[in-house]
Protein backbone atom coordinates (compact mmCIF):
# COMPACT_ATOMS: atom_id res chain seq x y z
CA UNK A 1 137.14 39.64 282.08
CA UNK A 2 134.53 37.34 283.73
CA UNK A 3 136.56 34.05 285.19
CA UNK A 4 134.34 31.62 283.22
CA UNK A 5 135.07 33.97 280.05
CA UNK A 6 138.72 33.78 281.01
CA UNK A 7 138.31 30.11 281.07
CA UNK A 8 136.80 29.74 277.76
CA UNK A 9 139.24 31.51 276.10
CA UNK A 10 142.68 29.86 277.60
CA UNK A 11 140.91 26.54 276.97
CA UNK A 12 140.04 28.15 272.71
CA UNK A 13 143.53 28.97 272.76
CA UNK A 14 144.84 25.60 273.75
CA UNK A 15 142.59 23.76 271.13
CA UNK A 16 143.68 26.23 268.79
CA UNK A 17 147.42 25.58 269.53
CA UNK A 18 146.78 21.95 269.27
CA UNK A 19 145.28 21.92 265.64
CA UNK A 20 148.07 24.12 264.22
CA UNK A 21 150.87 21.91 265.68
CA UNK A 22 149.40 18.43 263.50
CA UNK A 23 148.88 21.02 260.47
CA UNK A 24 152.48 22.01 260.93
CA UNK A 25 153.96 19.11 260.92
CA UNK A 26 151.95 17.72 258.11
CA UNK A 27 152.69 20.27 255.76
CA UNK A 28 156.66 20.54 256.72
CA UNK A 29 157.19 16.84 257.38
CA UNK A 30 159.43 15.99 254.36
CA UNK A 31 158.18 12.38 252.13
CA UNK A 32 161.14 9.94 252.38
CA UNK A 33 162.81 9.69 249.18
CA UNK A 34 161.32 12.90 247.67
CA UNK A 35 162.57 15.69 249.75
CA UNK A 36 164.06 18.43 247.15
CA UNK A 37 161.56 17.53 244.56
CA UNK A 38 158.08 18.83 244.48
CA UNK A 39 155.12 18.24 241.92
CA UNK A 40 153.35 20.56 240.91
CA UNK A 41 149.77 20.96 238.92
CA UNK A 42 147.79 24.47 238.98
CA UNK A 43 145.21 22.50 236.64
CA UNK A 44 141.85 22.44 239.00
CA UNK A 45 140.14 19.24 238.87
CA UNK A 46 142.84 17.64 236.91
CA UNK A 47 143.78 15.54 240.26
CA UNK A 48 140.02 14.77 240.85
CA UNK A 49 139.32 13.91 237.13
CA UNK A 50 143.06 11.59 237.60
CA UNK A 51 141.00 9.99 241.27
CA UNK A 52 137.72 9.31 239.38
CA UNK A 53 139.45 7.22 236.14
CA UNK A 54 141.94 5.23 238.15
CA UNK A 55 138.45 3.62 240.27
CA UNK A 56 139.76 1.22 243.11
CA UNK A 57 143.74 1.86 242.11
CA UNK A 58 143.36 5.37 243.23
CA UNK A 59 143.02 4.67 247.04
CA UNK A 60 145.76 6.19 248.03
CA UNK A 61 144.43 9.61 245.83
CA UNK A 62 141.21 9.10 247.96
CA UNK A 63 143.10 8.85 251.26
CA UNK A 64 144.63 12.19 250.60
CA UNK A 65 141.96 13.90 249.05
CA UNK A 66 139.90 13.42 252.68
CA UNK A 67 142.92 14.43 254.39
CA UNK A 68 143.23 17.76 252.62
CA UNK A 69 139.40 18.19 253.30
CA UNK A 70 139.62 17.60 257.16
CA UNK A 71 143.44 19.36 257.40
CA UNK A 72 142.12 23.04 258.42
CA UNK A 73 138.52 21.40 259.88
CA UNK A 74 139.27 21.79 263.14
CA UNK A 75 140.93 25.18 262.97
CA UNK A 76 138.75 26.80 261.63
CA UNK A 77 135.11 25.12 263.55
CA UNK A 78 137.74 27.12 266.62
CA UNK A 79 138.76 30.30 265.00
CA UNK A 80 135.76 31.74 265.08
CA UNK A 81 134.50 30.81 268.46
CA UNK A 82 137.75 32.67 269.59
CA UNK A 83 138.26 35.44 267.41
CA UNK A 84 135.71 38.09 267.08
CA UNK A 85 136.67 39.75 263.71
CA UNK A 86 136.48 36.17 262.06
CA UNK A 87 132.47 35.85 263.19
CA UNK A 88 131.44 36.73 259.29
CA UNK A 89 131.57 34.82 256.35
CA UNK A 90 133.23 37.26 254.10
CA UNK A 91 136.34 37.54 256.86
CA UNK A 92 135.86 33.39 257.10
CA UNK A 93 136.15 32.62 253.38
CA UNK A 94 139.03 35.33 252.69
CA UNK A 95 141.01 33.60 255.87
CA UNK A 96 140.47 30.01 254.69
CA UNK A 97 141.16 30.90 251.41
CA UNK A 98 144.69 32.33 251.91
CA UNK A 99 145.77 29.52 254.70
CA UNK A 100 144.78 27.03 252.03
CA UNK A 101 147.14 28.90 249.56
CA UNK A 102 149.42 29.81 251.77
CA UNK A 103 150.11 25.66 253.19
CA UNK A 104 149.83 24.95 249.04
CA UNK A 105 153.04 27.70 248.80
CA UNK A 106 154.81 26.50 251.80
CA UNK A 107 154.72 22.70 250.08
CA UNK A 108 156.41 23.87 247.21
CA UNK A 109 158.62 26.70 248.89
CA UNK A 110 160.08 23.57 251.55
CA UNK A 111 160.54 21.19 248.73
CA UNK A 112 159.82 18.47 251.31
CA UNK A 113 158.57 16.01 248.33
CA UNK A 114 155.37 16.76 248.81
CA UNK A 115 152.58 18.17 245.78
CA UNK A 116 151.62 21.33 245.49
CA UNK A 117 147.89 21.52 243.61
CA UNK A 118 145.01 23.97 242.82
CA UNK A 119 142.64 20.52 244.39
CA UNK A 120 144.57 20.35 247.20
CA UNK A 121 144.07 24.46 248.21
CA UNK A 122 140.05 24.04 246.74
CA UNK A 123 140.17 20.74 249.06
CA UNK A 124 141.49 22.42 252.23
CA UNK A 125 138.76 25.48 251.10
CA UNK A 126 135.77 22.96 251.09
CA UNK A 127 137.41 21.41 254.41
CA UNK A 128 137.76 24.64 256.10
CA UNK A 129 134.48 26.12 255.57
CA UNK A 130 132.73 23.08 256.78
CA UNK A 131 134.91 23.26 259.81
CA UNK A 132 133.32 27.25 260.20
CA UNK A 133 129.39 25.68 259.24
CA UNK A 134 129.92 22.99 261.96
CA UNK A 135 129.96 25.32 264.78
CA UNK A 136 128.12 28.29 263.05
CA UNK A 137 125.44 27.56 265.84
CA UNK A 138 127.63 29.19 268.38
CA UNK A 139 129.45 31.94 266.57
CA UNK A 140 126.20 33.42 264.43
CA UNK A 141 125.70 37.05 265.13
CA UNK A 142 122.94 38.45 267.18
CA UNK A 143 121.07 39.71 263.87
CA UNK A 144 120.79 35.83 263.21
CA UNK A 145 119.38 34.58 265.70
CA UNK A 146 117.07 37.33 265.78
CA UNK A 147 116.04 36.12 262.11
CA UNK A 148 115.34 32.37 263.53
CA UNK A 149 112.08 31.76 264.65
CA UNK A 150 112.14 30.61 268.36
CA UNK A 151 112.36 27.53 269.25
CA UNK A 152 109.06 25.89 270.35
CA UNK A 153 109.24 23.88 273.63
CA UNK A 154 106.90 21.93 275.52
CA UNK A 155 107.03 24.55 277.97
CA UNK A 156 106.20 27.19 275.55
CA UNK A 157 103.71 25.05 274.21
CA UNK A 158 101.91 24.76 277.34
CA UNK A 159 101.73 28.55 277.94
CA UNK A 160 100.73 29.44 274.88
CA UNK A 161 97.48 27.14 275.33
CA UNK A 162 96.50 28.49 278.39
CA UNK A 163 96.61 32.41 277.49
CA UNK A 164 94.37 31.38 274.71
């Protein structure tokens, strides 16, 4: 393995390390005066529809609603920058997907006081595959780029004017 190769990938793995650790605690980290109970609604939208009717009172719904969206952002913009297998969308969505789940079933499973909800997994969903779209740029396969038409430069500009 190239050294700059070798570099990129200790330095994926170290970003990668240091978004699981905040998503970690976040998801174990019990709620003071709720730990052994946990709420839970597998209604989807019913927690949106709740935000949208309670208007200014709901800021703390809002607060957490953007939290759940940007929660797996950063893991997944990383993943697949580092991990071949998860350059496709199909392997992208079934991954975010089940992590989404899966931090929804570890909520209720810890009984940390915390709420365990179908918005909250769809929220982390919508969150994670932004996180994949931001840095689709630099994980697109070959094919793709292939399918882009070139970029046009001043440079390119130039020498296509004077061959014609």
């Amino acid at each position: 393995m190239p050294a700059t190769e070798a570099r990129r990938t200790a330095i994926l793995d170290g970003l990668l390390v240091c978004t699981a650790i905040p998503i970690l605690y976040l998801v174990a980290m019990p709620v003071s005066g709720l730990a052994g109970r946990t709420m839970v609604n597998l209604v989807p939208g019913a927690e949106m529809a709740s935000m949208v009717e309670t208007g200014t009172e709901g800021d703390t719904a809002r607060v957490q609603a953007l939290g759940n969206l940007v929660l797996i952002f950063p893991i997944t913009a990383l993943l697949p920058l580092r991990v071949p297998r998860m350059r496709s969308w199909r392997a992208l969505i079934m991954a975010i997907v089940s992590v989404s789940v899966l931090i929804e079933a570890a909520q209720w499973l810890l009984a940390v006081g915390r709420a365990t909800t179908a918005d909250d997994a769809i929220l982390n969903s919508v969150g994670g595959l932004l996180g994949a779209a931001a840095t689709w740029y630099w994980w697109r396969s070959r094919r793709d780029r292939e399918r882009l038409p070139p970029r046009r430069t001043s440079r390119t500009r130039l020498r296509s004017q004077t061959r014609s």
